[in-house]
C-alpha atoms as a PDB file:
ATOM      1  CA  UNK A   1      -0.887  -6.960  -2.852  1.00  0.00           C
ATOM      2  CA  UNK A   2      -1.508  -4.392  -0.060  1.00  0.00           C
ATOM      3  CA  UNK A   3      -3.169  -1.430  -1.305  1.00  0.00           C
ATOM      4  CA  UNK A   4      -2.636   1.614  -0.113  1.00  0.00           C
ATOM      5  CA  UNK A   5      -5.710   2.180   2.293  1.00  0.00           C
ATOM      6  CA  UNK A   6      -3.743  -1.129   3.934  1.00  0.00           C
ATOM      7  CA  UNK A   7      -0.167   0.577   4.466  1.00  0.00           C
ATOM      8  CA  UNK A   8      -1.700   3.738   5.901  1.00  0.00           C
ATOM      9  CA  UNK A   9      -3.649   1.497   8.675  1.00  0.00           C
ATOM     10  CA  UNK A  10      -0.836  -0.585   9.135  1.00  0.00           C
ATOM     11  CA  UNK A  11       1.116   2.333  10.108  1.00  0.00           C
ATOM     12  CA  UNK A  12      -1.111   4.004  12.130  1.00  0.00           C
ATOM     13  CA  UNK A  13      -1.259   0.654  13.996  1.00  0.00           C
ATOM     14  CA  UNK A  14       2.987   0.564  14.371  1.00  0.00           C
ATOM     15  CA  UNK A  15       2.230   4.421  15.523  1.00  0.00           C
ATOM     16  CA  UNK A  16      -0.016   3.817  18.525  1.00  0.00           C
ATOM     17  CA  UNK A  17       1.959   0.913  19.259  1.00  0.00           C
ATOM     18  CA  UNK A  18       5.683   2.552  19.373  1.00  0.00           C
ATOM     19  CA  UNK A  19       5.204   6.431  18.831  1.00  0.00           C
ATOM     20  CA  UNK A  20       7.413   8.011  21.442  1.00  0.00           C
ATOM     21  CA  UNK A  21       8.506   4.831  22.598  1.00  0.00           C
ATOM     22  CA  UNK A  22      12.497   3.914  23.660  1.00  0.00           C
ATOM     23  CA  UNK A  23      13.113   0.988  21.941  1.00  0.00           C
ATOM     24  CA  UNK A  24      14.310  -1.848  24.931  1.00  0.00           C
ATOM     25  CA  UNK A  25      15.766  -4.772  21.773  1.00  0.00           C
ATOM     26  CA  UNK A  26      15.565  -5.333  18.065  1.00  0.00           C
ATOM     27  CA  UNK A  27      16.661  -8.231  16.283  1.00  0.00           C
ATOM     28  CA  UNK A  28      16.850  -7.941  12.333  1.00  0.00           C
ATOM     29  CA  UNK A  29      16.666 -11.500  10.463  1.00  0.00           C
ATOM     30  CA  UNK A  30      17.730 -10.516   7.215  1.00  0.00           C
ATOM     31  CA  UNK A  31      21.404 -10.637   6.351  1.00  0.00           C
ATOM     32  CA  UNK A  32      21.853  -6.660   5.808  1.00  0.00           C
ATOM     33  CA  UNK A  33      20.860  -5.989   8.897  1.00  0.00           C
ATOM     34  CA  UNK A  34      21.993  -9.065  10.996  1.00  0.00           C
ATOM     35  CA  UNK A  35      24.047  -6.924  13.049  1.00  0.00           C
ATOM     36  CA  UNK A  36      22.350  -3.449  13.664  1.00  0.00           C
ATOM     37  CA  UNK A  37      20.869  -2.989  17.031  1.00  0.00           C
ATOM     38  CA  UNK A  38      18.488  -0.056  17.652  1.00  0.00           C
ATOM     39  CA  UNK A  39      18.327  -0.240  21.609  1.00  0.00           C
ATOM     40  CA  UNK A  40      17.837   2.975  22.968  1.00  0.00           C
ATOM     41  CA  UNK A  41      16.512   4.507  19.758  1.00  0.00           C
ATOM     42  CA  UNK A  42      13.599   6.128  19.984  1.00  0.00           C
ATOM     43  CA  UNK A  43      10.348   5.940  17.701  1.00  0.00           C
ATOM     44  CA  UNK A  44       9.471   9.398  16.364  1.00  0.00           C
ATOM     45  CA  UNK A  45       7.023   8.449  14.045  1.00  0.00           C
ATOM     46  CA  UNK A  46       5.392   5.748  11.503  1.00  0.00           C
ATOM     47  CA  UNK A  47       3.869   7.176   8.322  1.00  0.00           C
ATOM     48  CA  UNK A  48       3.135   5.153   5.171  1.00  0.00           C
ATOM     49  CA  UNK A  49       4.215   6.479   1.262  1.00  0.00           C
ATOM     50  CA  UNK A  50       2.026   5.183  -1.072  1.00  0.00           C
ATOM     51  CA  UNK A  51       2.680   1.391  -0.537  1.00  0.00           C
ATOM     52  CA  UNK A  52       6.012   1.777   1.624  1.00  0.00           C
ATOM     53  CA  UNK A  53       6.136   2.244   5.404  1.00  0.00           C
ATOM     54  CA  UNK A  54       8.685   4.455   7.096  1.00  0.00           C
ATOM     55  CA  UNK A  55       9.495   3.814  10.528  1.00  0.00           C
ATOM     56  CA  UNK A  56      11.263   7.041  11.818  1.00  0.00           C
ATOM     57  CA  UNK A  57      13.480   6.815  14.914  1.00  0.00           C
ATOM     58  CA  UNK A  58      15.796   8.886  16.294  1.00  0.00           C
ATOM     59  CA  UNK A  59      19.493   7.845  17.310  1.00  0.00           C
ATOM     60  CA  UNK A  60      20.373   8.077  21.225  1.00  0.00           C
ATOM     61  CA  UNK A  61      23.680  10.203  20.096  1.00  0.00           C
ATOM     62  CA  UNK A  62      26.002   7.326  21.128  1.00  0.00           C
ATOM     63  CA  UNK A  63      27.576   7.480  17.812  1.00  0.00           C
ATOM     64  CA  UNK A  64      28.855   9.514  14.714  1.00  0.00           C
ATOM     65  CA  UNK A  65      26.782  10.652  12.292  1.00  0.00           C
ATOM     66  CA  UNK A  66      22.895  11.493  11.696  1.00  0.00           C
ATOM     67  CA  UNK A  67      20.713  11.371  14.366  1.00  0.00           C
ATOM     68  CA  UNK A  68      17.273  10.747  12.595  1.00  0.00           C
ATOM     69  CA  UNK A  69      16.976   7.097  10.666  1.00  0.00           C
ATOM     70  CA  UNK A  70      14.302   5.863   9.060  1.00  0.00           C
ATOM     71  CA  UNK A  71      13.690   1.650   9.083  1.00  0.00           C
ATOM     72  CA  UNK A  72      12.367   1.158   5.323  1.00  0.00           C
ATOM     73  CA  UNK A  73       9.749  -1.482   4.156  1.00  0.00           C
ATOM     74  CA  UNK A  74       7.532  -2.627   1.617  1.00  0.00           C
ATOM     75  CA  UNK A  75       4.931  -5.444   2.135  1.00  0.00           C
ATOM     76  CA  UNK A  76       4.129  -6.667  -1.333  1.00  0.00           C
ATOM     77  CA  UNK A  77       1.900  -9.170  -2.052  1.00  0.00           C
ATOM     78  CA  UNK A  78       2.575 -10.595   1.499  1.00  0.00           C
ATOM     79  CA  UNK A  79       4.691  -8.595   3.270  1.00  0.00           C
ATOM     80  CA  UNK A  80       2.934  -7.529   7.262  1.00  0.00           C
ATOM     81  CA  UNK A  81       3.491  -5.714  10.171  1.00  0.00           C
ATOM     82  CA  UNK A  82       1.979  -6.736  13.686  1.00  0.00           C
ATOM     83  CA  UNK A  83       2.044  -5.096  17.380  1.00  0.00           C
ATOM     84  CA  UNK A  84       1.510  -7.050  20.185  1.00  0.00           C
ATOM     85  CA  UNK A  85       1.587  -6.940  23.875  1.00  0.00           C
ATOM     86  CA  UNK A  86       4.748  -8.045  25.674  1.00  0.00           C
ATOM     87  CA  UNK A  87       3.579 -10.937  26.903  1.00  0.00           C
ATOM     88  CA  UNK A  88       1.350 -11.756  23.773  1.00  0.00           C
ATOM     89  CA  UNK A  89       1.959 -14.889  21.619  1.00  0.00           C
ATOM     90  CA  UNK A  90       3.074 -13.755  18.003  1.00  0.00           C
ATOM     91  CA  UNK A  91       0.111 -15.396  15.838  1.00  0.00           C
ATOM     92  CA  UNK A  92      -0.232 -13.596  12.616  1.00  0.00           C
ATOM     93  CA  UNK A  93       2.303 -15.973  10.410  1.00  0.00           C
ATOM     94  CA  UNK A  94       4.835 -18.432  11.028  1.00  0.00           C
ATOM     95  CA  UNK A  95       7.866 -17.717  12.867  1.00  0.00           C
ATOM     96  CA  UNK A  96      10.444 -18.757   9.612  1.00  0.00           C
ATOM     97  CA  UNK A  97       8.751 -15.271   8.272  1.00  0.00           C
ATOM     98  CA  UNK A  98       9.417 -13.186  11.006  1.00  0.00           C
ATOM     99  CA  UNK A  99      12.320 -10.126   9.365  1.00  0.00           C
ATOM    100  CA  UNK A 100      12.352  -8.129  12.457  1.00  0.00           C
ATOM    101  CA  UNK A 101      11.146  -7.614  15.855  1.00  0.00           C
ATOM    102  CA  UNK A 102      11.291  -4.244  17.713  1.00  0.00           C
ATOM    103  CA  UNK A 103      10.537  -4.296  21.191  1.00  0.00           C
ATOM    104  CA  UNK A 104       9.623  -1.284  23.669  1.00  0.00           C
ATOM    105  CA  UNK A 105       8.128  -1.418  27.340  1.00  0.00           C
ATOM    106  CA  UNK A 106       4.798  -1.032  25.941  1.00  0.00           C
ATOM    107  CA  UNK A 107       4.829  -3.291  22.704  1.00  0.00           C
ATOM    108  CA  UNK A 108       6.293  -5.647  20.687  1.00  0.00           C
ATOM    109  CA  UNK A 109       6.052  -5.340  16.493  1.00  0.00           C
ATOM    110  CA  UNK A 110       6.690  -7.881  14.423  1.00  0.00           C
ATOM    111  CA  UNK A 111       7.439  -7.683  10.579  1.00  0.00           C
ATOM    112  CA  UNK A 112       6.754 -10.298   8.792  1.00  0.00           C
ATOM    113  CA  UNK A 113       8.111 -11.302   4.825  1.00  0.00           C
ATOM    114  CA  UNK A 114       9.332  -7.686   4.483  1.00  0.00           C
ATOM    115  CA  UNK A 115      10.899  -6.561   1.372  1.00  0.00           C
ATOM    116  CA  UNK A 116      13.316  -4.128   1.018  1.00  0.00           C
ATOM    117  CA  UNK A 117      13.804  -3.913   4.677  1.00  0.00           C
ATOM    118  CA  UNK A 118      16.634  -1.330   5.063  1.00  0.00           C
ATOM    119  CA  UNK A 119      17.836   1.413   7.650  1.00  0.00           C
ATOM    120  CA  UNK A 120      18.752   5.187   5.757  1.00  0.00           C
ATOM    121  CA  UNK A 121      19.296   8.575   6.901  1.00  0.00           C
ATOM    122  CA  UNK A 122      15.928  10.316   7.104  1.00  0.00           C
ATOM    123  CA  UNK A 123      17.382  12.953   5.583  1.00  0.00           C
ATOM    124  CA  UNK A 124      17.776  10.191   2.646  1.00  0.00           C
ATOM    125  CA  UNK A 125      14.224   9.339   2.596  1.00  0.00           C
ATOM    126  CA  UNK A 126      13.700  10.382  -1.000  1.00  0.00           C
ATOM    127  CA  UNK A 127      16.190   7.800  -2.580  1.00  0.00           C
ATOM    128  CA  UNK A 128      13.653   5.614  -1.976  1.00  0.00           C
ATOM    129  CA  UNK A 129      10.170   6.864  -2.382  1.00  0.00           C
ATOM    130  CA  UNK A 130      10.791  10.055  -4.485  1.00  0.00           C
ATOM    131  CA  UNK A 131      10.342   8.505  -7.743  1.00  0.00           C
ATOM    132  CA  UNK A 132       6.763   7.571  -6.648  1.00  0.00           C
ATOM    133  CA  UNK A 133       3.627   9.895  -8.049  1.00  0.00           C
ATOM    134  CA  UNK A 134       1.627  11.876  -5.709  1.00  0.00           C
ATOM    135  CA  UNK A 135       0.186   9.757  -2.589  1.00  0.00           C
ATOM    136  CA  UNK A 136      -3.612   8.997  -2.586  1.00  0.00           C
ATOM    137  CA  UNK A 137      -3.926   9.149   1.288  1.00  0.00           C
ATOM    138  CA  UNK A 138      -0.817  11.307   1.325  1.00  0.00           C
ATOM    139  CA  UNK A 139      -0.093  15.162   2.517  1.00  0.00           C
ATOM    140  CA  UNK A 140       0.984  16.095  -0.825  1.00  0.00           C
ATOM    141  CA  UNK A 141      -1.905  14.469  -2.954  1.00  0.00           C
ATOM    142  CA  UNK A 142      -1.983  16.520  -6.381  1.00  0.00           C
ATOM    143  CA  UNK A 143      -4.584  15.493  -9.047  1.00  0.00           C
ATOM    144  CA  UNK A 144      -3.392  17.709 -11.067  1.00  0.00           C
ATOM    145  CA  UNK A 145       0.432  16.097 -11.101  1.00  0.00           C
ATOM    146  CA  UNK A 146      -1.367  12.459 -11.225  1.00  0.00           C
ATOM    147  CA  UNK A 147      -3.167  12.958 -14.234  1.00  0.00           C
ATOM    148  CA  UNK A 148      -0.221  14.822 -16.054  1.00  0.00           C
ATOM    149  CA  UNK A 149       2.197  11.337 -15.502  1.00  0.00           C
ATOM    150  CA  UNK A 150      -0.474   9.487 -16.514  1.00  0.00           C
ATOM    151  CA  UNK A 151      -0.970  11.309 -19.660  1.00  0.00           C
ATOM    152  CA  UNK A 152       2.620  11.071 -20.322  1.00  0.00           C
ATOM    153  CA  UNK A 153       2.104   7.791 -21.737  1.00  0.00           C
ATOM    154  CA  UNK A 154      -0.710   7.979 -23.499  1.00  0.00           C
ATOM    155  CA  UNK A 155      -0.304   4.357 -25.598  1.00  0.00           C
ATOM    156  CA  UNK A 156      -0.106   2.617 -22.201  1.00  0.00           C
ATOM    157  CA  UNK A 157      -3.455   0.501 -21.379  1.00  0.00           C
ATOM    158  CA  UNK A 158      -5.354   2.114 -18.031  1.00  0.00           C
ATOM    159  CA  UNK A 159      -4.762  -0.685 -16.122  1.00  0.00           C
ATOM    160  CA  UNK A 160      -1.313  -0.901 -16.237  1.00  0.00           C
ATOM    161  CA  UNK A 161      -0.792   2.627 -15.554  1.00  0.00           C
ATOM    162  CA  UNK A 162      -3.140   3.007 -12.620  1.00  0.00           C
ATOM    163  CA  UNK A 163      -1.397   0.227 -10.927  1.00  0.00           C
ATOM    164  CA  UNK A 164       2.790   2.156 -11.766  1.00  0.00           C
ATOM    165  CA  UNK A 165       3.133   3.161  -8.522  1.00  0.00           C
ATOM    166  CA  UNK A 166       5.237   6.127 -10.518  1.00  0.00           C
ATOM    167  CA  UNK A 167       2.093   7.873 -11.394  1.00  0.00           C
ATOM    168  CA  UNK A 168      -0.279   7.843  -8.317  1.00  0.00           C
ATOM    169  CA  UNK A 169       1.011   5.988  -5.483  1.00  0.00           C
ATOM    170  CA  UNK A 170      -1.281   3.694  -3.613  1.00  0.00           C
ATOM    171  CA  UNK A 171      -3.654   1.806  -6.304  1.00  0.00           C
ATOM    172  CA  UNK A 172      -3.770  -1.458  -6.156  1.00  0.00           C
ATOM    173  CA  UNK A 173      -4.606  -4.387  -8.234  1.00  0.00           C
ATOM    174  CA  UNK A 174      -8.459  -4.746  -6.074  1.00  0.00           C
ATOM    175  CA  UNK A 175      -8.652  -0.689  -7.099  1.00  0.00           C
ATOM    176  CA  UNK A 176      -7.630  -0.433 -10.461  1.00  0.00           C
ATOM    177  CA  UNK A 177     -10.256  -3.259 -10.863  1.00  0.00           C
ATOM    178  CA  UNK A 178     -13.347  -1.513  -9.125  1.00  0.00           C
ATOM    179  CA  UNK A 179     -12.228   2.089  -9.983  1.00  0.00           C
ATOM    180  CA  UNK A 180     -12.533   1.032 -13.776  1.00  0.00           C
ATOM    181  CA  UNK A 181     -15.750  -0.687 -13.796  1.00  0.00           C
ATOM    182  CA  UNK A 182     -17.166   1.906 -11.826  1.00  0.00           C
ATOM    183  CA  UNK A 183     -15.915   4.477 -14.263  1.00  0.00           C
ATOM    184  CA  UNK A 184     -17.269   1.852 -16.873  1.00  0.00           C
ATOM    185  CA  UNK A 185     -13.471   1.787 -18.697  1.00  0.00           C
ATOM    186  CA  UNK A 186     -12.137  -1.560 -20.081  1.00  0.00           C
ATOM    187  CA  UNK A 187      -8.317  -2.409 -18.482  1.00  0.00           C
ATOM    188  CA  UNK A 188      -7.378  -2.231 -21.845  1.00  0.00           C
ATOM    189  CA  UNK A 189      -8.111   1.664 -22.988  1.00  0.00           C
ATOM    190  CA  UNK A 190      -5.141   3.169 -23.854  1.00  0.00           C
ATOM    191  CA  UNK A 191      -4.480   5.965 -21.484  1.00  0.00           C
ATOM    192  CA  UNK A 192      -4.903   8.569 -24.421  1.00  0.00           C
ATOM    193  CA  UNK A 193      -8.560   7.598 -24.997  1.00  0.00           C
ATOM    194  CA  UNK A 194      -9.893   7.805 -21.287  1.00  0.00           C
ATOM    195  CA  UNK A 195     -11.821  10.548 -21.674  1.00  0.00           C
ATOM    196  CA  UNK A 196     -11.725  11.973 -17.928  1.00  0.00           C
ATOM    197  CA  UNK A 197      -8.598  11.440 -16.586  1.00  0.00           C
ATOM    198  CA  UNK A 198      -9.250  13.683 -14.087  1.00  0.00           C
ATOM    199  CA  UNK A 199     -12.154  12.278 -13.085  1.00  0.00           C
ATOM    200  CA  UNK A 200     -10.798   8.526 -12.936  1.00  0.00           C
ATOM    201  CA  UNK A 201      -7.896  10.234 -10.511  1.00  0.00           C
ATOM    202  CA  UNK A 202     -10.363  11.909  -7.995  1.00  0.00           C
ATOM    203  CA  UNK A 203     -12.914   8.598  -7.931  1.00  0.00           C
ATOM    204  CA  UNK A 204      -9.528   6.455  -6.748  1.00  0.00           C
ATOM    205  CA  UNK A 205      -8.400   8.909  -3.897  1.00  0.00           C
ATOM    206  CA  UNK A 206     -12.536   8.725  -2.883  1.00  0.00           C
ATOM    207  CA  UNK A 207     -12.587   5.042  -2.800  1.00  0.00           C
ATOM    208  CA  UNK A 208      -9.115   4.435  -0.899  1.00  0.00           C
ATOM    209  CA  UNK A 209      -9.786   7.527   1.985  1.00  0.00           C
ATOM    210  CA  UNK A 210     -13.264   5.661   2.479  1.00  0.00           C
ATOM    211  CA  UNK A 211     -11.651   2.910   3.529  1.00  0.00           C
ATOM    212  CA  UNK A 212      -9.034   4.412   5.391  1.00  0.00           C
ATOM    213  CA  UNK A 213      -9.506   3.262   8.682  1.00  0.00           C
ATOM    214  CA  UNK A 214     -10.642   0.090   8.573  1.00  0.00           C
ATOM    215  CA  UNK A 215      -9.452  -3.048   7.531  1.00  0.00           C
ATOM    216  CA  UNK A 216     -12.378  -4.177   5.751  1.00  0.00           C
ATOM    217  CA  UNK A 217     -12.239  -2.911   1.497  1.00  0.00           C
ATOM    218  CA  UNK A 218     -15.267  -2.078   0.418  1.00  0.00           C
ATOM    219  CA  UNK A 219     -16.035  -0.075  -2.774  1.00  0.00           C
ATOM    220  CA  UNK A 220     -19.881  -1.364  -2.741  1.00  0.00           C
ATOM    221  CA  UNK A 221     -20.919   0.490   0.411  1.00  0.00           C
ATOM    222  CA  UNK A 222     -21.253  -2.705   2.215  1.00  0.00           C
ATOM    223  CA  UNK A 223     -19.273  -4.884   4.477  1.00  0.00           C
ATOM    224  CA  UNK A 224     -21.333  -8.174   4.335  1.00  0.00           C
ATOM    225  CA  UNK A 225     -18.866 -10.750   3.381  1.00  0.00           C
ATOM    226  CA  UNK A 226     -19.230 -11.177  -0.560  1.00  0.00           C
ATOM    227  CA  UNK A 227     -20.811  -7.855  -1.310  1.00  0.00           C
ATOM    228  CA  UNK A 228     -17.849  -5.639  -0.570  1.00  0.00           C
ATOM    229  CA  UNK A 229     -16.642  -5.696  -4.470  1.00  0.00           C
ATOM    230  CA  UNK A 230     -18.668  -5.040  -7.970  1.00  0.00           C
ATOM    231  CA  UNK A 231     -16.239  -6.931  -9.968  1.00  0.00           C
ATOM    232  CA  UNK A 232     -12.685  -7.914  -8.001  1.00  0.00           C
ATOM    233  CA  UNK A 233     -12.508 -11.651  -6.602  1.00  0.00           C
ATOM    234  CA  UNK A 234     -15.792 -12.626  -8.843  1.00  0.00           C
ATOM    235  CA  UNK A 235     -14.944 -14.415 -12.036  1.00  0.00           C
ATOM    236  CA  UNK A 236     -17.867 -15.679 -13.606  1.00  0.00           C
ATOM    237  CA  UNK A 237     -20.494 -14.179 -11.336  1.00  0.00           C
ATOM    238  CA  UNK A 238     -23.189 -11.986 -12.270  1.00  0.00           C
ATOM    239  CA  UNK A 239     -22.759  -8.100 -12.561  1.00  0.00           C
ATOM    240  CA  UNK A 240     -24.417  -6.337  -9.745  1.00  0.00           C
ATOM    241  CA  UNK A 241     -25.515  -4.057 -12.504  1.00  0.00           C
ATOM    242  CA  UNK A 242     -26.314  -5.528 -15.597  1.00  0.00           C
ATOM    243  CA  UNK A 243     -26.225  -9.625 -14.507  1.00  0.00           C
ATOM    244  CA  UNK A 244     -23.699 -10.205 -17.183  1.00  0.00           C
ATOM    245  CA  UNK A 245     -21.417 -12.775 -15.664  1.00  0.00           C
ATOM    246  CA  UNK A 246     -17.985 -10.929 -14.887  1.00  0.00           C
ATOM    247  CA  UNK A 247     -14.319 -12.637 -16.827  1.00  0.00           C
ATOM    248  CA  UNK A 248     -11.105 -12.407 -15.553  1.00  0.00           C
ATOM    249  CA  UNK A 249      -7.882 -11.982 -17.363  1.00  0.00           C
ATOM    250  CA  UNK A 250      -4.106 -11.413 -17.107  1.00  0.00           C
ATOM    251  CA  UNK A 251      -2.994  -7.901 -18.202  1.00  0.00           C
ATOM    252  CA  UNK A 252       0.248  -7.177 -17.792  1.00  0.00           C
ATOM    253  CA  UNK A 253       1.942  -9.179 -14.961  1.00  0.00           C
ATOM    254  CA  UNK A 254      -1.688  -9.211 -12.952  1.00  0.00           C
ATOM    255  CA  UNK A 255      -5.063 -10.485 -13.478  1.00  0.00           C
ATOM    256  CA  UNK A 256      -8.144  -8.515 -14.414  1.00  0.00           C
ATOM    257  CA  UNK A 257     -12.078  -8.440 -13.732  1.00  0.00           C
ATOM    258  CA  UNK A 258     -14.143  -6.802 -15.466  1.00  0.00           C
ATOM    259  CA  UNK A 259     -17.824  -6.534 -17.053  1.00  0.00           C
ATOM    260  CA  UNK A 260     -17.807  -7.007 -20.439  1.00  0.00           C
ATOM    261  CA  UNK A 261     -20.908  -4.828 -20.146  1.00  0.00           C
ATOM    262  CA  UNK A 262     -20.434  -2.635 -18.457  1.00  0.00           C
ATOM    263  CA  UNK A 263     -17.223  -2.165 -19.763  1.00  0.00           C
ATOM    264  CA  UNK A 264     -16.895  -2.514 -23.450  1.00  0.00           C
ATOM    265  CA  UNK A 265     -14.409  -4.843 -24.073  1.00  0.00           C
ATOM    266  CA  UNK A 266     -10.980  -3.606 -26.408  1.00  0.00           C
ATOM    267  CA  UNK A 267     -11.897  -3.743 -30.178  1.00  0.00           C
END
């Protein structure tokens, strides 16, 4: 699944591509939106929300009602967006995935396997990113407000609450992995017994604005291929740390690495 770092370069990309663009053709490939055609919009702005992008245009004033819309999506697990030149072959996935295509004088961007693709009032915005906690790489990242929902439910394990997008928006599954071993927390510590939950909170918004930027995740410090993670991706490997070999299991609905180490395993 994206994390969060992702959706914030992706639409930074979509915003150097389109911002302040006219929009010259769209063509929506999902049934909802078969028929909408945003010719002659223009592209305010692209901002991400945690792990949803927001596409913000404005309306030409050729028809009744708001002016300001806002094109809706969430990637997933494989979800994509892409800009290319005019004239530049569309490469990134096969064409069967393609959801929409925007096109402007300058560029072209492609969505590919969207979810949730849908086109709302931007005054409407809210319906469907304001149950989300604070944003990591957001303007109104609170600490404060991440670690209260978090202690909300203190019987929940870590794991599975750093990963409800309702809590903190923007930690993924490769996060929650190398945020925990580097706070040296099993997955499976009820949220009630982390003893720093404040601490946990400000190490996550370090390690995704680090990365911000770039498309290469590192959490290690380096971006040699293989050494970019302590414990994500490397089942039965040894520990950077301690050379105990790392394990991987499902918690929840996603797997989990970890150091049995390093990370004293739930009694």
């Amino acid at each position: 699944m994206p994390e969060g770092d992702t959706v914030w370069n992706t639409a930074r990309v979509l915003h150097r591509a389109l911002a302040g663009a006219r929009l010259t053709g769209s063509d929506f490939r999902v049934p909802q939106l078969a028929t909408t055609d945003l010719t002659g919009w223009t592209v305010r702005e692209s901002a991400s929300r945690g792990k949803h992008l927001l596409l913000r245009l404005a309306d030409p004033g050729e028809r009744s009602g708001p002016e300001h819309w806002t094109l809706h999506s969430h990637l997933r697990m494989d979800g994509a967006w892409r800009a290319y030149a005019p004239e530049e072959r569309w490469t990134a996935r096969p064409a069967h995935l393609i959801r929409v295509v925007l096109r402007s004088a300058g560029a072209v961007a492609v969505g590919y396997h969207l979810h949730e693709l849908t086109l709302v009032p931007t005054a409407e915005e809210e319906s469907l990113v304001g149950h989300l906690g604070p944003d990591l790489l957001g303007p109104d990242w609170d600490p404060a407000e991440a670690v209260r929902r978090l202690a909300a439910h203190p019987d929940v394990t870590i794991g599975e609450a750093l990963l409800d997008q309702r809590n903190l928006a923007g930690v993924g599954n490769l996060y929650k992995c190398e945020l925990l071993f580097l706070r040296g927390i099993s997955p499976w510590t009820p949220v009630g017994a982390v003893r720093d939950l404040a601490g946990t909170v400000a190490l996550a918004q370090r390690l995704l604005a680090a990365n911000r930027g770039r498309w290469t995740q590192s959490t290690t410090g380096s971006l040699l291929r293989g050494r970019t993670s302590y414990v994500y991706g490397r089942r039965a490997q040894p520990c950077r740390r301690c050379g105990t070999a790392i394990r991987k299991e499902e918690l929840g609905e996603r797997v989990t690495y970890w150091c049995p180490r390093c990370q004293p395993e739930r009694s």
